[in-house]
PDB file of N, CA and C in Angstrom:
ATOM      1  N   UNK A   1      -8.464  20.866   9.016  1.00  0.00           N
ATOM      2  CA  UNK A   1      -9.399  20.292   8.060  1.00  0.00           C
ATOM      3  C   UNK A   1      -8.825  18.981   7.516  1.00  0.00           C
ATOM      4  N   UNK A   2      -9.278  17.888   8.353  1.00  0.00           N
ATOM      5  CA  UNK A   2      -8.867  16.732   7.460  1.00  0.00           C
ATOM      6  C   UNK A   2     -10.239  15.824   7.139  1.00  0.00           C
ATOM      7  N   UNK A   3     -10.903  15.977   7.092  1.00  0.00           N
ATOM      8  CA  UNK A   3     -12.181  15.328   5.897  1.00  0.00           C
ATOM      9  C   UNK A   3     -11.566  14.908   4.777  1.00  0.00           C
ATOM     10  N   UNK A   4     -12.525  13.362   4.632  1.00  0.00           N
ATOM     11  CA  UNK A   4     -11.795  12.749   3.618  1.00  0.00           C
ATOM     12  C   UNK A   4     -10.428  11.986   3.809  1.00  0.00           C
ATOM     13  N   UNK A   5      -9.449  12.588   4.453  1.00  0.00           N
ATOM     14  CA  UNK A   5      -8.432  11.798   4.773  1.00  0.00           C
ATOM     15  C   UNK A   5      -8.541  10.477   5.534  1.00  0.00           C
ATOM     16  N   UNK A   6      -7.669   9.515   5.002  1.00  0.00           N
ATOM     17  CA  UNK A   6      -7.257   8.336   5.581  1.00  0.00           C
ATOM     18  C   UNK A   6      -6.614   8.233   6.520  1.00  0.00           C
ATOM     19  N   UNK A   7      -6.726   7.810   7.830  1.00  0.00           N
ATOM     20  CA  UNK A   7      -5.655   7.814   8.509  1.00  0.00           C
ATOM     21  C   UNK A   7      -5.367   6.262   8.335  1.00  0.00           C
ATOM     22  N   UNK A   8      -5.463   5.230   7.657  1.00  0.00           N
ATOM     23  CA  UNK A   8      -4.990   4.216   7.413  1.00  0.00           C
ATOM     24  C   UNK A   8      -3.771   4.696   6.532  1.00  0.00           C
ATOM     25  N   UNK A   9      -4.107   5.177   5.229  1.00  0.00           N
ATOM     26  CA  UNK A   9      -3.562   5.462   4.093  1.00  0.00           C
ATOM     27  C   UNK A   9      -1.940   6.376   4.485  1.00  0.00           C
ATOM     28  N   UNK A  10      -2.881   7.679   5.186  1.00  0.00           N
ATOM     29  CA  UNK A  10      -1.661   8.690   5.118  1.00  0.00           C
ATOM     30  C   UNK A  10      -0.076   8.400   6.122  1.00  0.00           C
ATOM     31  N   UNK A  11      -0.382   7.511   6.904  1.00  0.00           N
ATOM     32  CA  UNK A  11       0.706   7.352   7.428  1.00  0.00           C
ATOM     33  C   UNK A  11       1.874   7.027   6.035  1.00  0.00           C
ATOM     34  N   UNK A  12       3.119   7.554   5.620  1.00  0.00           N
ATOM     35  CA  UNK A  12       4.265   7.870   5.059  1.00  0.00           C
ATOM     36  C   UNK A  12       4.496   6.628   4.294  1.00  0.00           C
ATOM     37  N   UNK A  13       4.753   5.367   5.505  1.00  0.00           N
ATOM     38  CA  UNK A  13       5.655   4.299   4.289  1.00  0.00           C
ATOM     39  C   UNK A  13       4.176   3.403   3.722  1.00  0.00           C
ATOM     40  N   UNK A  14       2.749   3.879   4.394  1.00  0.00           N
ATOM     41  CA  UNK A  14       1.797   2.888   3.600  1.00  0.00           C
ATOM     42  C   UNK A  14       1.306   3.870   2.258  1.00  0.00           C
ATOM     43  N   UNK A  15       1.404   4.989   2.816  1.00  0.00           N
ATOM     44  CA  UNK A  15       1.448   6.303   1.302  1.00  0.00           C
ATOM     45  C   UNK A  15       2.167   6.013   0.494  1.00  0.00           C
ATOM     46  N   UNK A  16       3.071   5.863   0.525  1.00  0.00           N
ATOM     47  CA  UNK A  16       4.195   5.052  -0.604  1.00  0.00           C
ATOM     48  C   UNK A  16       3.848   3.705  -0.804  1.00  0.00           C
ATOM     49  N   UNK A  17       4.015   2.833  -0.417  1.00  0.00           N
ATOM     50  CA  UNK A  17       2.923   1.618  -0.847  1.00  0.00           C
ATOM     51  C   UNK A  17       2.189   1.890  -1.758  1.00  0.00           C
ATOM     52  N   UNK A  18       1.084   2.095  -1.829  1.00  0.00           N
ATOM     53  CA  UNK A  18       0.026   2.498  -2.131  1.00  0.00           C
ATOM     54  C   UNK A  18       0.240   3.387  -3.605  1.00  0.00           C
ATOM     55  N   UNK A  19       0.804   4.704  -3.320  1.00  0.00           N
ATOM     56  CA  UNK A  19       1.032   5.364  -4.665  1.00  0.00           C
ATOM     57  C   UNK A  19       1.859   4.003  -5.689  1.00  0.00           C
ATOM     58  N   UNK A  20       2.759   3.518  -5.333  1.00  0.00           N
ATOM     59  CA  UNK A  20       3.384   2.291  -6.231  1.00  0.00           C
ATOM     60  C   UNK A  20       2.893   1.467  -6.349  1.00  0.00           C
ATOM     61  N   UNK A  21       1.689   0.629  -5.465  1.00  0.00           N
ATOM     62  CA  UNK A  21       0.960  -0.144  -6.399  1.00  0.00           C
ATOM     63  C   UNK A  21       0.134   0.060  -7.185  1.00  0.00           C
ATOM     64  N   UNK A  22      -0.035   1.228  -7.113  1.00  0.00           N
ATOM     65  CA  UNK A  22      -1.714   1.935  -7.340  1.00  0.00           C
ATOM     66  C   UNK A  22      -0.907   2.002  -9.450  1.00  0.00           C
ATOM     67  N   UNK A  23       0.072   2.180  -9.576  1.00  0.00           N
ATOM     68  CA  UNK A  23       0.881   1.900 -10.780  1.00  0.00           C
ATOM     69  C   UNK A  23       0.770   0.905 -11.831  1.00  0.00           C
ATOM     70  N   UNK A  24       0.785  -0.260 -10.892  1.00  0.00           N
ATOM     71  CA  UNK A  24       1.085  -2.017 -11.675  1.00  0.00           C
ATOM     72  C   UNK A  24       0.014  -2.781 -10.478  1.00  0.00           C
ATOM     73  N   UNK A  25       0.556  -3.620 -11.150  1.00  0.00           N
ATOM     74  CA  UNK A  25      -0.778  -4.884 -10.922  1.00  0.00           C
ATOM     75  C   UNK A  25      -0.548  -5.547  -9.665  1.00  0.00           C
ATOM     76  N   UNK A  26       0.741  -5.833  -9.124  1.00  0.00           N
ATOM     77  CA  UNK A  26       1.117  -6.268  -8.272  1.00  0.00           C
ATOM     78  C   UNK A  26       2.742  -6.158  -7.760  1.00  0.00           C
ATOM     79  N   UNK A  27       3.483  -6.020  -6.624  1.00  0.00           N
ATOM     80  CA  UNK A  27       4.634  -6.104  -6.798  1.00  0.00           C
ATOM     81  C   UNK A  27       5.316  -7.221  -5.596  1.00  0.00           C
ATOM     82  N   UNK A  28       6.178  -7.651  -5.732  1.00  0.00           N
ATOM     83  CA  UNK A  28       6.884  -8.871  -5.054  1.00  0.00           C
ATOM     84  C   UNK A  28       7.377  -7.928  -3.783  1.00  0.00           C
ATOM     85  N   UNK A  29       7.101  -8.343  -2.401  1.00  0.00           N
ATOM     86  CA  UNK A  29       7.675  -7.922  -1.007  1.00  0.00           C
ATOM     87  C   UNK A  29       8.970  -7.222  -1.637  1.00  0.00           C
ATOM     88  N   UNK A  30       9.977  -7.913  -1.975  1.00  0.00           N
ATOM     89  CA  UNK A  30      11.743  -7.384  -1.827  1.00  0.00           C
ATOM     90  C   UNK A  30      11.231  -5.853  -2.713  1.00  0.00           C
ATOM     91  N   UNK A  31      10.447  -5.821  -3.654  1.00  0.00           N
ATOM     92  CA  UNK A  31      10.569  -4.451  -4.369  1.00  0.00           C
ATOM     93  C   UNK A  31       9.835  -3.354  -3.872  1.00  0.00           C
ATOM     94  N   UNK A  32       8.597  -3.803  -2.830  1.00  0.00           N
ATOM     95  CA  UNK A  32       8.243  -2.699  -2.006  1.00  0.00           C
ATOM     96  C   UNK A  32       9.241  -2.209  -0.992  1.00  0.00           C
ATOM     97  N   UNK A  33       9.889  -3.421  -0.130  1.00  0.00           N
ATOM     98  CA  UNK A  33      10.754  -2.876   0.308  1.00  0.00           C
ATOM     99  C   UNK A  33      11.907  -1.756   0.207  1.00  0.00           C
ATOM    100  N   UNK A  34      12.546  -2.209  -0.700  1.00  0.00           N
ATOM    101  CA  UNK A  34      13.442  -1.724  -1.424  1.00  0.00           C
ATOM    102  C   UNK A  34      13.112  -0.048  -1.902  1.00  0.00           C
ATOM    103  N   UNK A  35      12.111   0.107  -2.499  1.00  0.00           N
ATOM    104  CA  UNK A  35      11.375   1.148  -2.887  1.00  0.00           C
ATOM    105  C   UNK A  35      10.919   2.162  -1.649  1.00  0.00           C
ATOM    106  N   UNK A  36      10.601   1.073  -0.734  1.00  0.00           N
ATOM    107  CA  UNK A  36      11.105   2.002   0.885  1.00  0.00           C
ATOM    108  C   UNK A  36      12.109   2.290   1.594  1.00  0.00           C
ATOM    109  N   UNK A  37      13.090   2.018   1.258  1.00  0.00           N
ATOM    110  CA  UNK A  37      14.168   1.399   1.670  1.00  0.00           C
ATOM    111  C   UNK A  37      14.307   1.396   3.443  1.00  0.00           C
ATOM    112  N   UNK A  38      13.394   0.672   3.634  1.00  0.00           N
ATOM    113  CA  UNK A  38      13.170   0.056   4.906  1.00  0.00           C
ATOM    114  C   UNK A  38      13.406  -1.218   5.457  1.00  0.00           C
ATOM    115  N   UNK A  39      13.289  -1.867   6.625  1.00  0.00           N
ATOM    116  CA  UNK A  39      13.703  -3.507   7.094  1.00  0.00           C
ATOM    117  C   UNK A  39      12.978  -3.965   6.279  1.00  0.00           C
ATOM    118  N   UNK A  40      12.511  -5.152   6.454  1.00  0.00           N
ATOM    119  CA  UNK A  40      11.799  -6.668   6.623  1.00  0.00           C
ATOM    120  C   UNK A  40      10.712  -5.733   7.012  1.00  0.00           C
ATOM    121  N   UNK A  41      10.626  -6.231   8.402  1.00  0.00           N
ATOM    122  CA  UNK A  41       9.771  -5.884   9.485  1.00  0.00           C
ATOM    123  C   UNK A  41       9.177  -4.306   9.242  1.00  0.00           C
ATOM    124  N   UNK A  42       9.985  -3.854   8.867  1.00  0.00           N
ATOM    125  CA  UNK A  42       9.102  -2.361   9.071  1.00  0.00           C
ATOM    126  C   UNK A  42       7.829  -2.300   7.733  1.00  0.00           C
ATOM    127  N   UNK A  43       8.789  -3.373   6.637  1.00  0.00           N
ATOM    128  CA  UNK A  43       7.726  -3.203   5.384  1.00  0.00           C
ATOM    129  C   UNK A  43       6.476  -4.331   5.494  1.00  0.00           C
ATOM    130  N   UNK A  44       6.811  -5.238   6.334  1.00  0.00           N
ATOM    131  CA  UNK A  44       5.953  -6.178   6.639  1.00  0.00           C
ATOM    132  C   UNK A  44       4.640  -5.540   7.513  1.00  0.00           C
ATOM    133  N   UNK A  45       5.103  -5.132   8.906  1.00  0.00           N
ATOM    134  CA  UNK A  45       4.320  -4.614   9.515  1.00  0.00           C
ATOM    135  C   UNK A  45       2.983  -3.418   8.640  1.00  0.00           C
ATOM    136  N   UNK A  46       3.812  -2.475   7.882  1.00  0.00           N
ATOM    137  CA  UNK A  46       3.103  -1.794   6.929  1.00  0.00           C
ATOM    138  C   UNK A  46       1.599  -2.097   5.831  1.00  0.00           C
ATOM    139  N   UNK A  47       2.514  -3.211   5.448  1.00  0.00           N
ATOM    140  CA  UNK A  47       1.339  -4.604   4.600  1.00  0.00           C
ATOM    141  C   UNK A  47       0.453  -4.943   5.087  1.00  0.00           C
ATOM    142  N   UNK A  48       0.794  -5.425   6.199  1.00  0.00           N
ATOM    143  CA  UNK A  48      -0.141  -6.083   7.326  1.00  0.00           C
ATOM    144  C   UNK A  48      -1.401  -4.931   8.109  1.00  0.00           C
ATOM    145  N   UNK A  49      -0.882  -3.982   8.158  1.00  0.00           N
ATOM    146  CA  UNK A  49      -2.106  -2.998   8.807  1.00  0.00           C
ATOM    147  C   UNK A  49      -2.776  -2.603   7.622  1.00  0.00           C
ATOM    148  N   UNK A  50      -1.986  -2.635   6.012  1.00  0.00           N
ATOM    149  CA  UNK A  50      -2.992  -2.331   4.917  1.00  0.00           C
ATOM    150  C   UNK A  50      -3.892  -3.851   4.088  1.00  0.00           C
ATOM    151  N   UNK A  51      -3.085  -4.788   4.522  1.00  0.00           N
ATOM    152  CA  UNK A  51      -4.316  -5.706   4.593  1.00  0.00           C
ATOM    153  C   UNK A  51      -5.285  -6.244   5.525  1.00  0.00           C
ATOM    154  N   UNK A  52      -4.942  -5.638   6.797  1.00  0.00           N
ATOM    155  CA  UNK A  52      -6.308  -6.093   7.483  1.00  0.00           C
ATOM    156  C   UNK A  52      -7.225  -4.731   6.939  1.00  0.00           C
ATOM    157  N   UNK A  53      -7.073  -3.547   6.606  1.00  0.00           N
ATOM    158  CA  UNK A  53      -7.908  -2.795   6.066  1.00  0.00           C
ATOM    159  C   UNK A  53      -8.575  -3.217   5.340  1.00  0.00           C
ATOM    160  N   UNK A  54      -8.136  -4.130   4.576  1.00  0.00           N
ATOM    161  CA  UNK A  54      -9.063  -4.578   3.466  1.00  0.00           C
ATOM    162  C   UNK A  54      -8.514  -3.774   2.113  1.00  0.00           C
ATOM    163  N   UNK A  55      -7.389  -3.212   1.709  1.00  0.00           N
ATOM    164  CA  UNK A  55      -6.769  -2.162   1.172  1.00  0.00           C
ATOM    165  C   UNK A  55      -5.497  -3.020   0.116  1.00  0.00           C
ATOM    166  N   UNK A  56      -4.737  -3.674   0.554  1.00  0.00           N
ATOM    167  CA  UNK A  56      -4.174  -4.775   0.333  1.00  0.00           C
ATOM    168  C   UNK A  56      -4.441  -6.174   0.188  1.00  0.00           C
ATOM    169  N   UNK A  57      -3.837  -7.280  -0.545  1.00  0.00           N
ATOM    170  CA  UNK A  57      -4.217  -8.352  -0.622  1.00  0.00           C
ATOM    171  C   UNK A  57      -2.740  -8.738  -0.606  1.00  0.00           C
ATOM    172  N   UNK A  58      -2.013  -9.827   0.306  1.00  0.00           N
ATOM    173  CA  UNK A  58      -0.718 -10.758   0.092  1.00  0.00           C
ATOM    174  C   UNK A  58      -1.305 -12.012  -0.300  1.00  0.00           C
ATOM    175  N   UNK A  59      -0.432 -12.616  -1.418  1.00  0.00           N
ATOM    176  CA  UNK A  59      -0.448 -13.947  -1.374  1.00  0.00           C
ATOM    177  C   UNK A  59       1.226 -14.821  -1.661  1.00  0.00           C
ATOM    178  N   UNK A  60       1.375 -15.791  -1.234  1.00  0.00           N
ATOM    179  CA  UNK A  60       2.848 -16.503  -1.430  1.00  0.00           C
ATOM    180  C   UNK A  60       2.085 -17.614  -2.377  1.00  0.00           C
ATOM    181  N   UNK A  61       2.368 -17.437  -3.574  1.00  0.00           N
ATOM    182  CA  UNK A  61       2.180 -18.301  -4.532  1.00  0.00           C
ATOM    183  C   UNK A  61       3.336 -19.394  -4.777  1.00  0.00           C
ATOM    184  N   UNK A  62       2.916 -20.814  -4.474  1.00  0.00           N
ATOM    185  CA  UNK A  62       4.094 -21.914  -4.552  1.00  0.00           C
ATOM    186  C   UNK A  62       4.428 -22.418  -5.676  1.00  0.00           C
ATOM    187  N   UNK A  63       5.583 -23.107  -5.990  1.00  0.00           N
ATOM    188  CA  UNK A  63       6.153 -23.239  -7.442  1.00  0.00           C
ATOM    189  C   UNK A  63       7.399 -23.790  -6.948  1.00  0.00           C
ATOM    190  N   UNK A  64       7.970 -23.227  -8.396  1.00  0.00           N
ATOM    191  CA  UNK A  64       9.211 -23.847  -8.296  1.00  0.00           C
ATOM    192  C   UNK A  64      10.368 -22.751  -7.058  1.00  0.00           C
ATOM    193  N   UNK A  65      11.177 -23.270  -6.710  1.00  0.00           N
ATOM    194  CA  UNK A  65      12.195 -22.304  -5.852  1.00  0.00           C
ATOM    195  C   UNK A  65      11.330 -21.797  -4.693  1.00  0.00           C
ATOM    196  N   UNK A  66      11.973 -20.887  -4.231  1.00  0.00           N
ATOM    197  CA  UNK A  66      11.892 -19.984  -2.609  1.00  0.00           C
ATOM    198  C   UNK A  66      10.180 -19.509  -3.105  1.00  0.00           C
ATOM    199  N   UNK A  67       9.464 -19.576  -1.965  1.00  0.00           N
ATOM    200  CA  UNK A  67       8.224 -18.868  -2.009  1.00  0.00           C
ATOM    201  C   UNK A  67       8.540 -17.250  -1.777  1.00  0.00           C
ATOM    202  N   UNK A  68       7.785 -16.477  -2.309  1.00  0.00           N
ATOM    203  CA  UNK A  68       7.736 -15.063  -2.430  1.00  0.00           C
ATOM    204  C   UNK A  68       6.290 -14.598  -2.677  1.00  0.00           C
ATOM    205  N   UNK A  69       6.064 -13.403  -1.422  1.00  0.00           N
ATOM    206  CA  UNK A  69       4.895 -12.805  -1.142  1.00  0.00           C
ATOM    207  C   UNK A  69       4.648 -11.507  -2.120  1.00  0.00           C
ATOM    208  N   UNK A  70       3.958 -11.452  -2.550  1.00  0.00           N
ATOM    209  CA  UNK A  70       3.312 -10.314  -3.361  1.00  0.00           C
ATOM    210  C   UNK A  70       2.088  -9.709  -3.106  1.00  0.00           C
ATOM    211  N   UNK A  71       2.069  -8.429  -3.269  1.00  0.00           N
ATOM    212  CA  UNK A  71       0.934  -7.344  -2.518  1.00  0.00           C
ATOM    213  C   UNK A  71       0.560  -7.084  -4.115  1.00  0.00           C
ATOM    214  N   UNK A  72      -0.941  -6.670  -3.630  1.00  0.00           N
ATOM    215  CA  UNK A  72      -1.670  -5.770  -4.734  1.00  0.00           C
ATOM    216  C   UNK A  72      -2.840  -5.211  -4.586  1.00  0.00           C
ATOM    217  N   UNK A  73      -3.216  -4.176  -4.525  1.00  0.00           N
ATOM    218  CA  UNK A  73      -4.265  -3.316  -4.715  1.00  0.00           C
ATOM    219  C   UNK A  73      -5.848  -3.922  -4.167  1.00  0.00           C
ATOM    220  N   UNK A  74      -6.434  -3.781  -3.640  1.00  0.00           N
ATOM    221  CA  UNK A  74      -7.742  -4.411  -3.950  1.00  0.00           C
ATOM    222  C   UNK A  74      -8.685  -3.245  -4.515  1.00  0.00           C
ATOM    223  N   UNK A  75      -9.471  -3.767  -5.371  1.00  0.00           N
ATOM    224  CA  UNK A  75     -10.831  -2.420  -5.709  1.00  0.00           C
ATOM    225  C   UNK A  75     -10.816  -1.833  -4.274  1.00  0.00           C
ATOM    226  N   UNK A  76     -11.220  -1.862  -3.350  1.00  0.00           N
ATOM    227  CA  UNK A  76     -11.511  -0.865  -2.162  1.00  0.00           C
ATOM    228  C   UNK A  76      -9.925  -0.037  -1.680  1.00  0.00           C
ATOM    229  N   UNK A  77      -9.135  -1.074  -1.837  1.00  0.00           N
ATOM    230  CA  UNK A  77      -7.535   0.177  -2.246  1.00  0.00           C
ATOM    231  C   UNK A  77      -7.575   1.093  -2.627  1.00  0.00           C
ATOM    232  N   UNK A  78      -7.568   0.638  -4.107  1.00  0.00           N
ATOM    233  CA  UNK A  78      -7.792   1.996  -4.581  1.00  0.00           C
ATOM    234  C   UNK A  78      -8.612   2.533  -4.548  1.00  0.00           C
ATOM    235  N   UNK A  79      -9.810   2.198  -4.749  1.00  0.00           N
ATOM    236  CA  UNK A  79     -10.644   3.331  -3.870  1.00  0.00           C
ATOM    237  C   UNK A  79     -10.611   4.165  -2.808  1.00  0.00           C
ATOM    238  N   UNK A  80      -9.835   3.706  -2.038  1.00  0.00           N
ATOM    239  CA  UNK A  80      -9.333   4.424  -0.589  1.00  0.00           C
ATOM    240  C   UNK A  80      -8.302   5.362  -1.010  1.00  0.00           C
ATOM    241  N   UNK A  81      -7.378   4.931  -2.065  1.00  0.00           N
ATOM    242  CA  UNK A  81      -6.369   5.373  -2.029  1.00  0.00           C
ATOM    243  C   UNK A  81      -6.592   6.951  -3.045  1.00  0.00           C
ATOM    244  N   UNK A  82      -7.635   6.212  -4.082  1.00  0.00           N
ATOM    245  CA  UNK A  82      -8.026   7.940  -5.108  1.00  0.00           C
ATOM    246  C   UNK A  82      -8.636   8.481  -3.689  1.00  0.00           C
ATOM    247  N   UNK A  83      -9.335   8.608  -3.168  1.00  0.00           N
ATOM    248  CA  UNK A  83      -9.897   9.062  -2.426  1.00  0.00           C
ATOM    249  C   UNK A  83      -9.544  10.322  -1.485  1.00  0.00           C
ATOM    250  N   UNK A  84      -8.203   9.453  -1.277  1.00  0.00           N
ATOM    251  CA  UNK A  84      -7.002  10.003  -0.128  1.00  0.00           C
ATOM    252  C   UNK A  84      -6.766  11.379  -0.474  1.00  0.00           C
ATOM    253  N   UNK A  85      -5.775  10.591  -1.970  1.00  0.00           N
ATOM    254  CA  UNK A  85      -5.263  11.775  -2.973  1.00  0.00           C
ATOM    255  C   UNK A  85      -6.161  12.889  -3.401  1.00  0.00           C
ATOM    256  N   UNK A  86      -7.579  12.758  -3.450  1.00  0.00           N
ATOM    257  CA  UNK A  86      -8.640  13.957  -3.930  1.00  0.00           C
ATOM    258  C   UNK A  86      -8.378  14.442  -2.258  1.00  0.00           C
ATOM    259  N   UNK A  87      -8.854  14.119  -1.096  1.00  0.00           N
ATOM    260  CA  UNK A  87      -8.534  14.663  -0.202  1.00  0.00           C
ATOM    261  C   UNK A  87      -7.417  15.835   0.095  1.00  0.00           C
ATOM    262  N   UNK A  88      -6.231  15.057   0.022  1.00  0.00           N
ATOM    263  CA  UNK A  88      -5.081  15.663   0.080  1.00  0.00           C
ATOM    264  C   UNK A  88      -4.659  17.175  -1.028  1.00  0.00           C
ATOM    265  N   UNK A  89      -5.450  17.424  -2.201  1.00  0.00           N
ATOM    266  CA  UNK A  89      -5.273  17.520  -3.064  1.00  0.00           C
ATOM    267  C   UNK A  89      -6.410  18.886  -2.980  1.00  0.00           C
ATOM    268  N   UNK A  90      -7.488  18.635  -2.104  1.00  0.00           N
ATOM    269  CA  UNK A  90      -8.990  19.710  -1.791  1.00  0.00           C
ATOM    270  C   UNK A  90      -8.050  20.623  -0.705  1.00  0.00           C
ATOM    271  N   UNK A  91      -7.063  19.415   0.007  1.00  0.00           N
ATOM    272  CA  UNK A  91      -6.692  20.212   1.524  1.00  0.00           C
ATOM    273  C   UNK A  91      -5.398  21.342   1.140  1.00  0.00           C
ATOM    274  N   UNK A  92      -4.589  20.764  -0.265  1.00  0.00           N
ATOM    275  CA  UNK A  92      -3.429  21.802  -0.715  1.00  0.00           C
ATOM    276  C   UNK A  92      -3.687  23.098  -1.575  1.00  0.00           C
ATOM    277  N   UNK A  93      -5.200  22.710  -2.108  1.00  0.00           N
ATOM    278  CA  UNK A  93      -6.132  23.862  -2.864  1.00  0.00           C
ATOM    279  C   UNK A  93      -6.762  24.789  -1.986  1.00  0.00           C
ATOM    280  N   UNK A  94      -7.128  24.311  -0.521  1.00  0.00           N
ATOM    281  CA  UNK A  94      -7.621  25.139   0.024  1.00  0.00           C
ATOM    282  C   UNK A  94      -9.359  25.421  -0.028  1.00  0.00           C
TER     283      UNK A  94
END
């Protein structure tokens, strides 16, 4: 019985993603990472399949010093993402 489930969502390191942004407003690449404690690449790749979902949003905002990418939520995120969790949540209730 998986109705309702995401298979965008539930894969592990975008589930984690997701529960931590779903928190704050936005967070800077190095702290998702980190929070995964995964590569570059593995947290990049991750981002990238949750923003072509439409689930994620990156932007590198320019300024002063090193540019730095930041992820955050979009309304249909979280929407996907409560969604998941009521799923997951019908499927541990039974």
């Amino acid at each position: 019985m998986t109705e309702g489930l995401n298979e965008v969502i539930h894969a592990p390191n975008r589930l984690r993603i997701c529960a931590y942004l779903s928190t704050i407003d936005q967070a800077e690449f190095a702290a998702i990472r980190d929070m995964l404690g995964a590569a570059d690449s593995v947290t990049s790749k991750q981002l990238k399949v949750l923003e072509d979902a439409g689930y994620v949003k990156l932007s590198k905002p320019t300024g002063r010093g090193r540019v730095k990418t930041w992820a955050e939520l979009t309304p249909d995120g979280r929407a996907a993402y409560r969604a998941h969790v009521a799923a997951l949540k019908a499927l541990i209730e039974g």
